[in-house]
N, C-alpha and C. Protein backbone atom coordinates (compact mmCIF):
# COMPACT_ATOMS: atom_id res chain seq x y z
N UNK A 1 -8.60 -47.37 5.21
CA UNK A 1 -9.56 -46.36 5.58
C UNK A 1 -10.10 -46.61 6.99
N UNK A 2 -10.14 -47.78 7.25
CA UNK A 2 -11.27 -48.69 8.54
C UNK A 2 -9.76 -47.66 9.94
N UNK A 3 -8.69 -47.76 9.74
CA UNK A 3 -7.60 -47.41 10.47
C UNK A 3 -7.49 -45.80 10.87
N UNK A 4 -7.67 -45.18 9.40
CA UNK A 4 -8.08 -43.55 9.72
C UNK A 4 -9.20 -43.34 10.58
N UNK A 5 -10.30 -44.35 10.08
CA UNK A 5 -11.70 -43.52 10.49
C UNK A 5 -11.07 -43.68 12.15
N UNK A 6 -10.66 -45.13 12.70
CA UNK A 6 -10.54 -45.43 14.22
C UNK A 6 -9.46 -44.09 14.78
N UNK A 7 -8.96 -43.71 14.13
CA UNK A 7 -7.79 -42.73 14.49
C UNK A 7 -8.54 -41.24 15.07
N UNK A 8 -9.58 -41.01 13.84
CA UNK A 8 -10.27 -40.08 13.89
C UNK A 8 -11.22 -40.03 15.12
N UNK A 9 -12.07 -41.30 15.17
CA UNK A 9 -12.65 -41.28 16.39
C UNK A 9 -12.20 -41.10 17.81
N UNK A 10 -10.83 -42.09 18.02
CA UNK A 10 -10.35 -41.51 19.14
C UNK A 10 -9.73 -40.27 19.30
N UNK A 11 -9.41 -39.53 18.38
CA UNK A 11 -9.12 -37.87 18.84
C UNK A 11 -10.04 -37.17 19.03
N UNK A 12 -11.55 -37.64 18.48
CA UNK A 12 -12.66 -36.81 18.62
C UNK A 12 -13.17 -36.77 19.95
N UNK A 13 -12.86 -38.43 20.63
CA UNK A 13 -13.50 -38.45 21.81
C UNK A 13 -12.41 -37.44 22.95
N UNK A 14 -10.94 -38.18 22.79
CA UNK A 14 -10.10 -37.56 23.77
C UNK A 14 -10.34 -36.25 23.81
N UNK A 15 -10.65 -35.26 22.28
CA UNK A 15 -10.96 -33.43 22.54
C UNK A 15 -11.75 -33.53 23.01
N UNK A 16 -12.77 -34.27 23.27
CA UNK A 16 -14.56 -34.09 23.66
C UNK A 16 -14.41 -34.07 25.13
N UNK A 17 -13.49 -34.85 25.76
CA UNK A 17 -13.28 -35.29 27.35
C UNK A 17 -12.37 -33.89 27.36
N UNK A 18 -11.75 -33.89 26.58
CA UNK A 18 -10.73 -32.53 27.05
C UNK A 18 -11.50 -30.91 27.33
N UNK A 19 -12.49 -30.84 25.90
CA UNK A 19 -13.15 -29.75 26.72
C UNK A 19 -14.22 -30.13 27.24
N UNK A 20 -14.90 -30.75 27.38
CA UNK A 20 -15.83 -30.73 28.98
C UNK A 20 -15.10 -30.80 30.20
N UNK A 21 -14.02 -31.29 30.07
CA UNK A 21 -13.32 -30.56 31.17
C UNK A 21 -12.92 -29.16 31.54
N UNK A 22 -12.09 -28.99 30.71
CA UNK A 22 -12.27 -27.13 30.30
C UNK A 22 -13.56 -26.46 31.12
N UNK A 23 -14.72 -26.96 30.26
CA UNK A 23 -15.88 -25.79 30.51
C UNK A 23 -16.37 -26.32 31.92
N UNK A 24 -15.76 -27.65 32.53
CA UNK A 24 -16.56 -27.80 34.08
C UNK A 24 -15.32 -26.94 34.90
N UNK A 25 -14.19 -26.76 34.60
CA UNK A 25 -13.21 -26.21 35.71
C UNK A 25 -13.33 -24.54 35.44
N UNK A 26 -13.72 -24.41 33.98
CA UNK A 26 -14.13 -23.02 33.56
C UNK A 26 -15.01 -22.29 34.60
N UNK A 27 -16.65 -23.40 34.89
CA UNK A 27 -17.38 -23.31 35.93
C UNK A 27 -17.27 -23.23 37.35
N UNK A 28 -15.73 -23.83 37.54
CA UNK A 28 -15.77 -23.54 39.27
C UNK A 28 -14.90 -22.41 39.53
N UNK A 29 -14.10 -22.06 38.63
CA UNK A 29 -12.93 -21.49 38.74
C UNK A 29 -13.13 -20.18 37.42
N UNK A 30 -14.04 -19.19 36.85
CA UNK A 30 -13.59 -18.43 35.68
C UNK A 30 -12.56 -17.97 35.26
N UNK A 31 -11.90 -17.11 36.42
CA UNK A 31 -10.44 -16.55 36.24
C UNK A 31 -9.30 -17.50 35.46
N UNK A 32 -9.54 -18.70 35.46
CA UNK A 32 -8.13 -19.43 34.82
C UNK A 32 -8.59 -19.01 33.52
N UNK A 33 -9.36 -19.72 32.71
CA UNK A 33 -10.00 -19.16 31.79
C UNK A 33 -9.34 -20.40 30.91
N UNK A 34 -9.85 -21.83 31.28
CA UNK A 34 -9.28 -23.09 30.65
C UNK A 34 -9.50 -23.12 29.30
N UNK A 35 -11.09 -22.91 28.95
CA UNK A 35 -11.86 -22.77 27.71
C UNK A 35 -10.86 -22.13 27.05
N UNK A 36 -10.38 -21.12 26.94
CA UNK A 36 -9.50 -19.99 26.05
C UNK A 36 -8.34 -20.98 25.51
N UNK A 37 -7.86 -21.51 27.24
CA UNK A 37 -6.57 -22.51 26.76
C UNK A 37 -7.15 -24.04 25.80
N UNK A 38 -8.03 -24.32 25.67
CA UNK A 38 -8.15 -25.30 25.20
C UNK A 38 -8.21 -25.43 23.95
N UNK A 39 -7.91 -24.28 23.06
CA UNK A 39 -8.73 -23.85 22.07
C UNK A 39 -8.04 -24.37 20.97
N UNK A 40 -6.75 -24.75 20.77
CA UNK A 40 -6.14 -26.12 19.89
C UNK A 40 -6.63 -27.59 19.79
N UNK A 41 -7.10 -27.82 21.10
CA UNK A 41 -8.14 -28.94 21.30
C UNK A 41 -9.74 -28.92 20.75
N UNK A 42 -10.08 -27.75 20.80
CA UNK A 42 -11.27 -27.81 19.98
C UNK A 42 -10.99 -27.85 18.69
N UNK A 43 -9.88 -26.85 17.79
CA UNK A 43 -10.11 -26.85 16.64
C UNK A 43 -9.80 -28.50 16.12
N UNK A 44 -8.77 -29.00 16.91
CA UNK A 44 -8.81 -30.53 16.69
C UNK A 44 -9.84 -31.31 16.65
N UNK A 45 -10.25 -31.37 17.70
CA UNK A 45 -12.22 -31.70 17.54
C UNK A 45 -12.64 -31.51 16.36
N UNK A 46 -12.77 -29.76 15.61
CA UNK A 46 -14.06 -30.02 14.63
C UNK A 46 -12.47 -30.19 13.44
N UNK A 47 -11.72 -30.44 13.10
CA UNK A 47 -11.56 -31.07 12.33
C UNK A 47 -11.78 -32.91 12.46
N UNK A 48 -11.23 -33.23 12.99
CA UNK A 48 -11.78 -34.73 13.05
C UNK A 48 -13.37 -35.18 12.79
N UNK A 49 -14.28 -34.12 13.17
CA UNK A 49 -15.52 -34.80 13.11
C UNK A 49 -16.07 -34.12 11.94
N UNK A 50 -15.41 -33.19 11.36
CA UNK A 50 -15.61 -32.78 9.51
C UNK A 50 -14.87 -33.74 9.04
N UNK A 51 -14.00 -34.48 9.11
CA UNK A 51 -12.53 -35.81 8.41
C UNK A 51 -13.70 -36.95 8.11
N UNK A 52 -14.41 -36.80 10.02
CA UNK A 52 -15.07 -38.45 9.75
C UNK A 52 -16.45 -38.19 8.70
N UNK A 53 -16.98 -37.11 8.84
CA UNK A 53 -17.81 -36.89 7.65
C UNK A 53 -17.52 -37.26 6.34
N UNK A 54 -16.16 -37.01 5.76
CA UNK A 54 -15.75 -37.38 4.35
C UNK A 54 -15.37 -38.73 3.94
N UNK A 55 -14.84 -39.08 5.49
CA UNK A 55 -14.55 -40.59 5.25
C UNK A 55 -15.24 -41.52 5.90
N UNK A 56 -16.67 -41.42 5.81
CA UNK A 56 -17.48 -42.15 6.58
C UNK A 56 -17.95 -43.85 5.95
N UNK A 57 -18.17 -44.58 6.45
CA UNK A 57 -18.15 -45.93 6.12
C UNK A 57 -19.52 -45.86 5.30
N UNK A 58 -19.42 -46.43 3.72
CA UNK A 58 -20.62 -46.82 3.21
C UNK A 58 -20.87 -48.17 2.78
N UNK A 59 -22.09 -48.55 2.81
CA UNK A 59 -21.81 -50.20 3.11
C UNK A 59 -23.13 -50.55 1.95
């Protein structure tokens, strides 16, 4: 479990860096329209951080 949860966390962070990037190049630039493209990366995001909810460490 200790292996999932670490799995989970680092995809949560890498989507998290992925769209704040998105929404800062979103900001200089609208027309690309990164946010739109990123949008496999978010749903990745909120699944991982609903995953780590279920499999959260109880001690």
């Amino acid at each position: 479990m200790g292996r999932l949860r670490g799995f989970f966390i680092h995809v949560g962070v890498i989507c998290s860096f992925i769209c704040i990037i998105a929404k800062a190049l979103d900001w200089y630039n609208p027309y690309m329209d990164f946010s739109g493209h990123a949008f496999f990366m978010q749903l990745l995001l909120y699944f991982s951080v609903i995953s780590l909810a279920f499999i959260r460490k109880t001690e």
